[in-house]
Every structure is written in C-alpha cells, then in structure tokens.
PDB file of N, CA and C in Angstrom:
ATOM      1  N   UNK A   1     -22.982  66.662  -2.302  1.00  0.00           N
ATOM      2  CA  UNK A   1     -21.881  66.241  -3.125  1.00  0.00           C
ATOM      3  C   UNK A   1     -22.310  66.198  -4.599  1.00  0.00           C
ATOM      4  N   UNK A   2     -21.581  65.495  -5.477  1.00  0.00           N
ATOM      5  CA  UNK A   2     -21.679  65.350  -6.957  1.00  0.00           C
ATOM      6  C   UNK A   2     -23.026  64.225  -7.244  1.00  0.00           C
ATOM      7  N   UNK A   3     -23.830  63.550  -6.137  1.00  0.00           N
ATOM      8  CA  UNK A   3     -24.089  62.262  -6.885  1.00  0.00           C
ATOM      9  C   UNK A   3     -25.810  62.963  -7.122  1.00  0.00           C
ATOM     10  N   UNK A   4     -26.351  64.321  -5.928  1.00  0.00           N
ATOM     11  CA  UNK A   4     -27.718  64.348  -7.164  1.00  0.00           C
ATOM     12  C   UNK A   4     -27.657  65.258  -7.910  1.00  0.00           C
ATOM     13  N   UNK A   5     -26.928  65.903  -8.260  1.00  0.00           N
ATOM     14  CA  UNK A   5     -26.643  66.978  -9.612  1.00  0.00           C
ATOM     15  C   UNK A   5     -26.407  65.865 -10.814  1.00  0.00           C
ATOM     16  N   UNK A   6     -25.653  64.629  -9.984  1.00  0.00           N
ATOM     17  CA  UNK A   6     -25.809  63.524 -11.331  1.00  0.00           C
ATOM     18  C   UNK A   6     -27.035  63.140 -12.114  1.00  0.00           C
ATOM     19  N   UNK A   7     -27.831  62.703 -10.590  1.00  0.00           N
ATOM     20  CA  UNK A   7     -29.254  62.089 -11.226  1.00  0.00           C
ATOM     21  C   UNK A   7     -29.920  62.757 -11.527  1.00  0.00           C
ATOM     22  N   UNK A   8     -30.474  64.066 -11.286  1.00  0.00           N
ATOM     23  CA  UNK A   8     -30.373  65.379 -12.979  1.00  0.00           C
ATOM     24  C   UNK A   8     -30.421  65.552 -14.104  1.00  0.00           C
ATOM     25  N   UNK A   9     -28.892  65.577 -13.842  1.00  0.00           N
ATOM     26  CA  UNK A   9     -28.779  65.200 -15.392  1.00  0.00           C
ATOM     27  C   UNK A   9     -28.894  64.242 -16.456  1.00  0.00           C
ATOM     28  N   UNK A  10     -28.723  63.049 -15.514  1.00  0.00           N
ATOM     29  CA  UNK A  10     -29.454  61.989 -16.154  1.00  0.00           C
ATOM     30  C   UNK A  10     -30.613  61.840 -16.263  1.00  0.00           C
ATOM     31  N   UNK A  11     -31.404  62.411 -15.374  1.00  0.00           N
ATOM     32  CA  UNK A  11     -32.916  62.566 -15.758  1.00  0.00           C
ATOM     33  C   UNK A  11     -33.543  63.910 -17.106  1.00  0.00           C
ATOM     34  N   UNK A  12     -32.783  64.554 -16.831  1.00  0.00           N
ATOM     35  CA  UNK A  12     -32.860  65.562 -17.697  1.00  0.00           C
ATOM     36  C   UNK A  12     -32.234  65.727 -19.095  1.00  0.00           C
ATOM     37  N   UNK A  13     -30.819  64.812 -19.422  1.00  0.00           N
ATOM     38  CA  UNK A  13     -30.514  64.027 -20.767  1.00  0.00           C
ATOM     39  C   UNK A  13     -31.702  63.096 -21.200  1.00  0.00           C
ATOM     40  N   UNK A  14     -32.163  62.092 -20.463  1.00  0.00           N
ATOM     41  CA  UNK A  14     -33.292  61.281 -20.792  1.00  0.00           C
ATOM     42  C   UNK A  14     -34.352  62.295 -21.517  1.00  0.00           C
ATOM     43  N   UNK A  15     -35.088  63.099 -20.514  1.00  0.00           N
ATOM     44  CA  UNK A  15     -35.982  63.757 -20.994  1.00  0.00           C
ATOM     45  C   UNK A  15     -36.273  64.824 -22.489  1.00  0.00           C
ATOM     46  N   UNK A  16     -34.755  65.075 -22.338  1.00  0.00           N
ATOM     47  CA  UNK A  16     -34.883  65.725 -23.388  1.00  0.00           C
ATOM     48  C   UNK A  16     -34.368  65.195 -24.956  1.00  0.00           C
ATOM     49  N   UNK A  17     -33.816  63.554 -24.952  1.00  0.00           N
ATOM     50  CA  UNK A  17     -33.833  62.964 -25.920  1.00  0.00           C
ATOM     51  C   UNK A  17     -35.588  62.353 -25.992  1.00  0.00           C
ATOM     52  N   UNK A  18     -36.027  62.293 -25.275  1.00  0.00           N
ATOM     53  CA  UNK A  18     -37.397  61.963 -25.375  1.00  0.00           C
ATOM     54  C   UNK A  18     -38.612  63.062 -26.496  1.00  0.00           C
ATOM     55  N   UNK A  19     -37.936  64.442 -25.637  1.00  0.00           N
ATOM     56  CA  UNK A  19     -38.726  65.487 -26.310  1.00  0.00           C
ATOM     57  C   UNK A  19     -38.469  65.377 -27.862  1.00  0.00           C
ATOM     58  N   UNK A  20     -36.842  65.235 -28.014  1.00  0.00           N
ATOM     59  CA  UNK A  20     -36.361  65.878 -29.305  1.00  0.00           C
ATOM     60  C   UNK A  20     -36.571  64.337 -30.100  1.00  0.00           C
ATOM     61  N   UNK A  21     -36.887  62.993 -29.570  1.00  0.00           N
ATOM     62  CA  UNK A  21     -37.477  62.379 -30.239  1.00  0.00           C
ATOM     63  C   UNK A  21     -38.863  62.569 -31.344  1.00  0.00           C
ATOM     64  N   UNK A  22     -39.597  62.755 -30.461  1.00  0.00           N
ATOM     65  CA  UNK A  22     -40.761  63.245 -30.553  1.00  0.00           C
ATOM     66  C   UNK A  22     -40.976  64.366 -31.977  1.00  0.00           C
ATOM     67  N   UNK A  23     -39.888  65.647 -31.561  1.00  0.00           N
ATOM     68  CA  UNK A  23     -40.180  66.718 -32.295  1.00  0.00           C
ATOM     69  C   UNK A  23     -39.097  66.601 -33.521  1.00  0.00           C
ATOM     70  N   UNK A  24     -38.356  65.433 -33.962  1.00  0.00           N
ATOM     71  CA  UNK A  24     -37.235  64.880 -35.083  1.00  0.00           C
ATOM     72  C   UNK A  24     -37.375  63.646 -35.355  1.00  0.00           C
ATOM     73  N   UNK A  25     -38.297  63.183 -35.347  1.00  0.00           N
ATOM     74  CA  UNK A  25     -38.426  61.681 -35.956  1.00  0.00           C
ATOM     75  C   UNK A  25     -37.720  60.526 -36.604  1.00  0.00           C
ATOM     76  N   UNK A  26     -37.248  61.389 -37.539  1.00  0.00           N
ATOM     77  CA  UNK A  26     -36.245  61.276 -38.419  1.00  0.00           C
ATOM     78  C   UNK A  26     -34.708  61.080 -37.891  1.00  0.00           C
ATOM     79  N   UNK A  27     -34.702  61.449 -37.061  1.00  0.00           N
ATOM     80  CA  UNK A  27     -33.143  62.022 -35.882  1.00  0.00           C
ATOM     81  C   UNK A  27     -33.368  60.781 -35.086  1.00  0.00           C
ATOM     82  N   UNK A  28     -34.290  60.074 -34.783  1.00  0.00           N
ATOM     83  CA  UNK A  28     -34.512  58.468 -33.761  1.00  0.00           C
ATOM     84  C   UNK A  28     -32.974  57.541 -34.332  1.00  0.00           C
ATOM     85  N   UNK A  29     -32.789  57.302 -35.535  1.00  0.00           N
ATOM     86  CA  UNK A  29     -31.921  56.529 -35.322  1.00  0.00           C
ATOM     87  C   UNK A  29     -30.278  56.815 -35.767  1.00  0.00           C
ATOM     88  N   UNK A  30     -30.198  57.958 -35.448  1.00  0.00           N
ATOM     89  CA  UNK A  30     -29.181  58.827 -35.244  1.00  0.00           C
ATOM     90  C   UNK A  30     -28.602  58.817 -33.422  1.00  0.00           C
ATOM     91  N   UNK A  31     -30.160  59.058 -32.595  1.00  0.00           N
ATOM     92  CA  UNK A  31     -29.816  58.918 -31.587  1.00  0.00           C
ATOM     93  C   UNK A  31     -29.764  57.567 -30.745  1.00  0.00           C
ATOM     94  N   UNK A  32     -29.830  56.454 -31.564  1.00  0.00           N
ATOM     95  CA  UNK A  32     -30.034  55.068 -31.085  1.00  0.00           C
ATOM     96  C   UNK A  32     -28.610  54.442 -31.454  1.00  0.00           C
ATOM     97  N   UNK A  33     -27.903  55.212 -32.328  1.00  0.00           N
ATOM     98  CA  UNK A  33     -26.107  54.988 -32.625  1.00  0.00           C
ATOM     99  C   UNK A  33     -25.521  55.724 -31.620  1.00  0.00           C
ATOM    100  N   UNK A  34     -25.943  56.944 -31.651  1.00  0.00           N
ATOM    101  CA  UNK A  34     -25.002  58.069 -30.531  1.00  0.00           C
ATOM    102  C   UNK A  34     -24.942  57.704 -29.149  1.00  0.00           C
ATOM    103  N   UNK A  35     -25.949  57.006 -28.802  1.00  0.00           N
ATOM    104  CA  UNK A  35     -26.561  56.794 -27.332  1.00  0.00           C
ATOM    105  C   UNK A  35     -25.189  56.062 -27.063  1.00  0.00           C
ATOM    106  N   UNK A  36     -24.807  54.831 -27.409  1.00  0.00           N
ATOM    107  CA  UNK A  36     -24.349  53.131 -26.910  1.00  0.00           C
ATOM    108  C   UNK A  36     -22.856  54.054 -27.905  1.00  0.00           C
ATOM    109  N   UNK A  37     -22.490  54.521 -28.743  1.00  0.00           N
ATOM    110  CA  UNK A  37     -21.060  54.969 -29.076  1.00  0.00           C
ATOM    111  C   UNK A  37     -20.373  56.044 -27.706  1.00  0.00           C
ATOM    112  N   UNK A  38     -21.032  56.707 -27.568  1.00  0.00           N
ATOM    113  CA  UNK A  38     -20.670  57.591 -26.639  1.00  0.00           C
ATOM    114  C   UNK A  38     -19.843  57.042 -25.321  1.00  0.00           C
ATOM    115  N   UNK A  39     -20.585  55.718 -24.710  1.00  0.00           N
ATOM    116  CA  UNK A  39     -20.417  54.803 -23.417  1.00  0.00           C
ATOM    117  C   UNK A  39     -18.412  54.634 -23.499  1.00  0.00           C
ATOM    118  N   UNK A  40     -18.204  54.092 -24.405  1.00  0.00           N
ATOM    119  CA  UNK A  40     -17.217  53.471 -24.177  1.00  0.00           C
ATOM    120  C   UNK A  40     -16.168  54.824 -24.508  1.00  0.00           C
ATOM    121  N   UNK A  41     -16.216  55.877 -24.977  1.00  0.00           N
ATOM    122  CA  UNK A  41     -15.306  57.002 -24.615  1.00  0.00           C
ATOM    123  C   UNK A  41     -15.314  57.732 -23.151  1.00  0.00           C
ATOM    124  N   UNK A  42     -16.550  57.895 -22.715  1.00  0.00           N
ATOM    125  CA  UNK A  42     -16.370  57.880 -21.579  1.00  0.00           C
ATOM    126  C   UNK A  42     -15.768  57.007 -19.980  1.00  0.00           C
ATOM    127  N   UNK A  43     -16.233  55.516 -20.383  1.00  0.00           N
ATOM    128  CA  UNK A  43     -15.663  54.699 -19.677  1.00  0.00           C
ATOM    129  C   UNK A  43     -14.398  54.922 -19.887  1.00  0.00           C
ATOM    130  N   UNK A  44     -13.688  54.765 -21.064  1.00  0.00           N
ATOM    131  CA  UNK A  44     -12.360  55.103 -21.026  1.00  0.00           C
ATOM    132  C   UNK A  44     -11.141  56.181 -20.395  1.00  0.00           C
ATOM    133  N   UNK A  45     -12.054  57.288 -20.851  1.00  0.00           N
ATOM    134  CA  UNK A  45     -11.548  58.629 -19.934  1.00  0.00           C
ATOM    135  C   UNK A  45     -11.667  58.086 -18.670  1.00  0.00           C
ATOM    136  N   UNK A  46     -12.815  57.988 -18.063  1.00  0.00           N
ATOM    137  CA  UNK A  46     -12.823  57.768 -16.738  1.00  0.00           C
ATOM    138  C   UNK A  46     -11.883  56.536 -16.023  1.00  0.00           C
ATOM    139  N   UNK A  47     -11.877  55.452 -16.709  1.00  0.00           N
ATOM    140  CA  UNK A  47     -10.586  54.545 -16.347  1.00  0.00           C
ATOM    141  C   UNK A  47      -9.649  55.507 -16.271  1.00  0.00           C
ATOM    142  N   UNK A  48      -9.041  56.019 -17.040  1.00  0.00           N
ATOM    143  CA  UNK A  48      -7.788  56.648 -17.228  1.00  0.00           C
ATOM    144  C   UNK A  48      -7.782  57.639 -16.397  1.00  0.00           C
ATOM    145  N   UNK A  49      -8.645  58.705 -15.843  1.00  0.00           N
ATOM    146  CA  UNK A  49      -9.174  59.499 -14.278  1.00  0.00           C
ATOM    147  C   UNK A  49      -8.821  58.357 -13.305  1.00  0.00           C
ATOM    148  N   UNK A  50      -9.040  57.733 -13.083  1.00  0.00           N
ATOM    149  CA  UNK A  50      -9.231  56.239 -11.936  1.00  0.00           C
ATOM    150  C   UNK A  50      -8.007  55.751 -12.011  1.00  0.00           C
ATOM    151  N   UNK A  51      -6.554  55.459 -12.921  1.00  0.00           N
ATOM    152  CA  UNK A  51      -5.446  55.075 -12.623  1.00  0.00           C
ATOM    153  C   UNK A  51      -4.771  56.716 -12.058  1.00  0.00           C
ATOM    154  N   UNK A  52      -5.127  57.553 -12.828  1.00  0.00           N
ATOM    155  CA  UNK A  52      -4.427  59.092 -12.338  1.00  0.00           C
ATOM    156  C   UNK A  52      -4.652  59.390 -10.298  1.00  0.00           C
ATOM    157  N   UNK A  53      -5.935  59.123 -10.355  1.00  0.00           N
ATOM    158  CA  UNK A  53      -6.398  59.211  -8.665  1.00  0.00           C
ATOM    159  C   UNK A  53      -7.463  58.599  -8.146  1.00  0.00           C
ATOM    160  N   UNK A  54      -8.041  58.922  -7.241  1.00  0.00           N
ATOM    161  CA  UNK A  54      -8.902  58.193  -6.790  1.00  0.00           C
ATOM    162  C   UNK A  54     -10.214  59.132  -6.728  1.00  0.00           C
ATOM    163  N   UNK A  55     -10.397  59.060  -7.920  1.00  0.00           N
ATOM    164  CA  UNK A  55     -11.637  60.197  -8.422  1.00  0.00           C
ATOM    165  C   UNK A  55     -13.022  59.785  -7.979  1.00  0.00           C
ATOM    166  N   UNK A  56     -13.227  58.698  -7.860  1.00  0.00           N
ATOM    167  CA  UNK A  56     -14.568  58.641  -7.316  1.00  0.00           C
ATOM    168  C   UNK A  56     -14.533  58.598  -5.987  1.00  0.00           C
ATOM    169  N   UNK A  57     -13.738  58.035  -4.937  1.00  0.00           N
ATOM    170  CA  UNK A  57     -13.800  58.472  -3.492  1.00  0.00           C
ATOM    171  C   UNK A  57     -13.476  60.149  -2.858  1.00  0.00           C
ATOM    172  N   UNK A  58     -13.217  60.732  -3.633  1.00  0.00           N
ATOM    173  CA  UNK A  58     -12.883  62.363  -3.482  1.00  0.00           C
ATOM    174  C   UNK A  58     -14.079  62.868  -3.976  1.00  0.00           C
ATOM    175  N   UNK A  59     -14.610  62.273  -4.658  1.00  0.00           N
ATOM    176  CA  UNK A  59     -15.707  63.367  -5.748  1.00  0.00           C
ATOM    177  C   UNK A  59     -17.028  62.772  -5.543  1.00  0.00           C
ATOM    178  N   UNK A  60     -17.659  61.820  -5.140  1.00  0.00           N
ATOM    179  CA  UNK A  60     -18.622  60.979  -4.532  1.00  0.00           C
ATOM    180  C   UNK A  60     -19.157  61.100  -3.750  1.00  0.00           C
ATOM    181  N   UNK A  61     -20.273  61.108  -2.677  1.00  0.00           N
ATOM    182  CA  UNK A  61     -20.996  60.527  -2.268  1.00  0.00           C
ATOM    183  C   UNK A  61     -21.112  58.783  -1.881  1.00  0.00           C
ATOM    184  N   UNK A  62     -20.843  57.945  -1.745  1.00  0.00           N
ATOM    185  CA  UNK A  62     -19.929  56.381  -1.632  1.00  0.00           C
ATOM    186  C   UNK A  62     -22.117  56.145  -1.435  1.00  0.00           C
ATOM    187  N   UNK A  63     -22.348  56.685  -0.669  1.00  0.00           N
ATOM    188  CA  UNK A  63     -23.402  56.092  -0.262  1.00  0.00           C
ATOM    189  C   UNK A  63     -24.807  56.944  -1.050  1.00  0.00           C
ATOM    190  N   UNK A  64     -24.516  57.585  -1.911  1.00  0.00           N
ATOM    191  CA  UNK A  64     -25.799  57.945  -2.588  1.00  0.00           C
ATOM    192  C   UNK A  64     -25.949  57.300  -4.130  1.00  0.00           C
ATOM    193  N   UNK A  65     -24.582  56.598  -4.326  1.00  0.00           N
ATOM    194  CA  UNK A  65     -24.444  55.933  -5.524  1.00  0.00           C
ATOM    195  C   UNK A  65     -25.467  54.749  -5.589  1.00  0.00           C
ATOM    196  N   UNK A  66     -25.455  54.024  -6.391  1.00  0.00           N
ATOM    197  CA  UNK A  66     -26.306  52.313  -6.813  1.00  0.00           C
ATOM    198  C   UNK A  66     -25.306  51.353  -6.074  1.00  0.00           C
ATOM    199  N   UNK A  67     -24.335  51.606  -6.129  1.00  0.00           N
ATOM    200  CA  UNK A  67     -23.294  50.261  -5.632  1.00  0.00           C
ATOM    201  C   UNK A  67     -22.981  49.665  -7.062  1.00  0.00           C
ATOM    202  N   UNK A  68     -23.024  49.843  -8.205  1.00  0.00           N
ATOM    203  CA  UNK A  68     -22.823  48.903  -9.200  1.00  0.00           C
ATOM    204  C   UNK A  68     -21.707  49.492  -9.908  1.00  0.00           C
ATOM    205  N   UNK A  69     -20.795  49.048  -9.979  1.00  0.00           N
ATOM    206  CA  UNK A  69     -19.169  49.620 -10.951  1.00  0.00           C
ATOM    207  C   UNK A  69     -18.826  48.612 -11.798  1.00  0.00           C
ATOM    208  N   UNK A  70     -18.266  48.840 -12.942  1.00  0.00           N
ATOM    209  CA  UNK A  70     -17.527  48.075 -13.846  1.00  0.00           C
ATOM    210  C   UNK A  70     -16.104  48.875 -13.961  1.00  0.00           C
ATOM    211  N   UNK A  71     -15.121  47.594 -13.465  1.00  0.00           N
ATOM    212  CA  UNK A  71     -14.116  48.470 -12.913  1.00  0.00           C
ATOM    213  C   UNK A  71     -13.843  49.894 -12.547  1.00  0.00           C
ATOM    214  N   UNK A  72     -14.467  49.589 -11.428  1.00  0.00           N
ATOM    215  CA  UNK A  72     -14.724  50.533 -10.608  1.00  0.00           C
ATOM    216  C   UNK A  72     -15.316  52.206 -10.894  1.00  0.00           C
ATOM    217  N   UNK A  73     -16.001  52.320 -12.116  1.00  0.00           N
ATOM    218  CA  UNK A  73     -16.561  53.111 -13.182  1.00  0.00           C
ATOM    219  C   UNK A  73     -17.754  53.148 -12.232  1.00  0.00           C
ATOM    220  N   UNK A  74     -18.463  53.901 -11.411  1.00  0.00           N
ATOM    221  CA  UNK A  74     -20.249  54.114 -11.170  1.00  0.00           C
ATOM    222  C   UNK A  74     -20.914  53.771 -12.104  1.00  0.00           C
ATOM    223  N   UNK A  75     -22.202  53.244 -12.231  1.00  0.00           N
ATOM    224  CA  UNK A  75     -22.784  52.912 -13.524  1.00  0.00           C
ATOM    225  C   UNK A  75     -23.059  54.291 -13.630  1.00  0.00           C
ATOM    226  N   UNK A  76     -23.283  55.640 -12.966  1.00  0.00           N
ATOM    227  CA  UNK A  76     -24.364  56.656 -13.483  1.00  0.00           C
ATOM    228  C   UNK A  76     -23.430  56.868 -14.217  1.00  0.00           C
ATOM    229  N   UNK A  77     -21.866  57.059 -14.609  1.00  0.00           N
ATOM    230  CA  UNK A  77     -21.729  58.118 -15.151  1.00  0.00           C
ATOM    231  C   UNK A  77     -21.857  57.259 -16.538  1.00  0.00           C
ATOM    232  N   UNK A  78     -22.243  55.547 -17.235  1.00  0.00           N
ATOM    233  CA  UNK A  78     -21.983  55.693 -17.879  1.00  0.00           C
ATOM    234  C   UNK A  78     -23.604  55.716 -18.542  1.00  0.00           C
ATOM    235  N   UNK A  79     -24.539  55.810 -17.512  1.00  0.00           N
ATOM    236  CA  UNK A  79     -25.612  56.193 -17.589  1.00  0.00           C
ATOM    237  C   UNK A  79     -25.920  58.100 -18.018  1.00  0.00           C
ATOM    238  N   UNK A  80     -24.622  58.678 -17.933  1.00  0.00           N
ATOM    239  CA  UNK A  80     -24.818  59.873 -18.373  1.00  0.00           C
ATOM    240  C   UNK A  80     -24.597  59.927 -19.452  1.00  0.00           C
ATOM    241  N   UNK A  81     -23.435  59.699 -19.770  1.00  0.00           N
ATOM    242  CA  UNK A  81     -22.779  59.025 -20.958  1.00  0.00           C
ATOM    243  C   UNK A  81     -23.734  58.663 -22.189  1.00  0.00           C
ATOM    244  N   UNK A  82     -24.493  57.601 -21.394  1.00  0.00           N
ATOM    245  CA  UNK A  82     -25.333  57.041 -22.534  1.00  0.00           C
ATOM    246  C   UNK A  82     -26.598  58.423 -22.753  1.00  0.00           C
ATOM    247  N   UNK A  83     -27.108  59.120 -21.694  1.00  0.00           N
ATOM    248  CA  UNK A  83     -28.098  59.702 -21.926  1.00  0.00           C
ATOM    249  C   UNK A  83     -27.656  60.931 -23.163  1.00  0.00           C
ATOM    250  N   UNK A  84     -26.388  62.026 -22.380  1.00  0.00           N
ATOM    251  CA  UNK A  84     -25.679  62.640 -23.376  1.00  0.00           C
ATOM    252  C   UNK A  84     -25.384  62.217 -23.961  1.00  0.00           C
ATOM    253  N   UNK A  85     -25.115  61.284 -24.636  1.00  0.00           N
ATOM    254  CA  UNK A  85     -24.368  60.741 -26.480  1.00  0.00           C
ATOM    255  C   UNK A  85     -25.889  61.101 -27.098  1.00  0.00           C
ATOM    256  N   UNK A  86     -27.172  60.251 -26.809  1.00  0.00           N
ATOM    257  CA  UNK A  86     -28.101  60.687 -27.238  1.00  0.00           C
ATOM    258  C   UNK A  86     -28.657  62.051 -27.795  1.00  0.00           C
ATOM    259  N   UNK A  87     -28.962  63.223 -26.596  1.00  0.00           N
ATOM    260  CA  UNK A  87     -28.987  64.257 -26.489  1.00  0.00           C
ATOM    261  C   UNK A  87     -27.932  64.792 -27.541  1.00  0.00           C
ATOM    262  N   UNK A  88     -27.105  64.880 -27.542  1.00  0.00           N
ATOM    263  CA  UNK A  88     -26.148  65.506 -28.216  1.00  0.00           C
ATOM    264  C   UNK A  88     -25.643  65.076 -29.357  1.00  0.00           C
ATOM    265  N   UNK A  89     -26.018  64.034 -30.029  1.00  0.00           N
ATOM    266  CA  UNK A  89     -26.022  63.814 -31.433  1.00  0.00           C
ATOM    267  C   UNK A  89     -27.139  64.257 -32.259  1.00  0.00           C
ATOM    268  N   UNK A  90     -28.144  64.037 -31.652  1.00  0.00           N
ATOM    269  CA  UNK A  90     -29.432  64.507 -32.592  1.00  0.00           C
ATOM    270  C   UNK A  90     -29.088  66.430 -32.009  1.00  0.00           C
ATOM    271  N   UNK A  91     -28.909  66.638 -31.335  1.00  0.00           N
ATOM    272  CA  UNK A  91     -29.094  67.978 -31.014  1.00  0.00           C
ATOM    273  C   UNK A  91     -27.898  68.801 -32.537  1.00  0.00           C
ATOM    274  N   UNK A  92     -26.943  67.532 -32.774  1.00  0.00           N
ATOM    275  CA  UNK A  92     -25.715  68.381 -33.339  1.00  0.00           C
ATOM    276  C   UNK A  92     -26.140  68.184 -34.520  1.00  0.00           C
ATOM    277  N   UNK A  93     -26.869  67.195 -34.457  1.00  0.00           N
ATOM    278  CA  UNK A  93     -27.064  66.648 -36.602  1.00  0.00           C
ATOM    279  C   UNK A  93     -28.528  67.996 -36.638  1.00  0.00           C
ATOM    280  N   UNK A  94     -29.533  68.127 -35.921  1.00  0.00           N
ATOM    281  CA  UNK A  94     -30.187  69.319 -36.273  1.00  0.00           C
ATOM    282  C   UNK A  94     -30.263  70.328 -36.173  1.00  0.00           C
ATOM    283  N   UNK A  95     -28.666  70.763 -35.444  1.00  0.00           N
ATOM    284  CA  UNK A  95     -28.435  72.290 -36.140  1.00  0.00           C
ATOM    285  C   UNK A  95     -27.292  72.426 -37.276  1.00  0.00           C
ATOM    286  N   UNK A  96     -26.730  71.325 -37.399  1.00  0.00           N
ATOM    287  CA  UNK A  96     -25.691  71.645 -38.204  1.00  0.00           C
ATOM    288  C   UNK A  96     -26.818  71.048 -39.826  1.00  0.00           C
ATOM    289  N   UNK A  97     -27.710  70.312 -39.962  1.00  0.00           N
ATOM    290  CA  UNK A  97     -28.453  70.329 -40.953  1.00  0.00           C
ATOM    291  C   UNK A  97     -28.401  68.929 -41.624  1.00  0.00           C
TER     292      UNK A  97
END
C-alpha cells in the first residue's frame, strides 16, 4: 500500500535536507522557517481531503501506520510535510539565487 513509499520519503526528505545542510550553510535558517510553515498547509488540504472522503481508510495501510492522528491527519504525512517544506525551500532559494 501507500504507508512504506511514505517512510521513504520521509526518510529520504530528511536526508537530503541534511546533505543540503551541510553543502548551504547559509540556507540552515531558511530551512528551519520552511520546515514548521509548510505543516499547517498541508494539514489543511488534508482535513479538507478527510471531509471530501475517507482518504485515509482507502489509501492506507490502518496497520502499518504509528496510530497517532490529529484529527484524524496520520502524523507521517505531516511528518512529510515537515521534511518537504525543508527540502524544498532551501532547494528553491538555491537555484533561484
């Protein structure tokens, strides 16, 4: 199902804000805003997925998840969330300059 292509990518957002830490120094607290801004657009969408249907019992795994929801949100995705906001702010501020 969807839930280890999740932990993946969450391992693999992690990792590679780690790298691009490392190799942008300067970009650290760019990605320490992007990380925790990102969370709550996603929670939101996904609420708003979650009154539309029942997106996480169709699209889930029930039993490969953590068990932990904030209204009824999986924590991974906002654990993706948080990893991509990271990843993808420093990635956008150092190519766009």
């Amino acid at each position: 199902m969807r839930t280890k292509p999740l932990y993946n990518a969450i391992m693999a957002f992690a990792a590679g804000a780690v790298v691009l830490a490392f190799l942008c120094r300067g970009l650290v607290p760019l990605m320490l805003t992007s990380a925790p801004s990102s969370r709550p657009y996603i929670f939101l969408l996904f609420l708003a997925l979650l009154f539309l249907s029942e997106l996480v019992h169709r699209f889930y795994d029930i039993r490969n998840l953590l068990g932990i929801c904030i209204l009824r949100v999986p924590i991974e995705e906002l654990l993706l969330a948080a990893t991509g906001g990271a990843i993808w702010g420093m990635a956008y501020e150092s190519v766009q300059g």
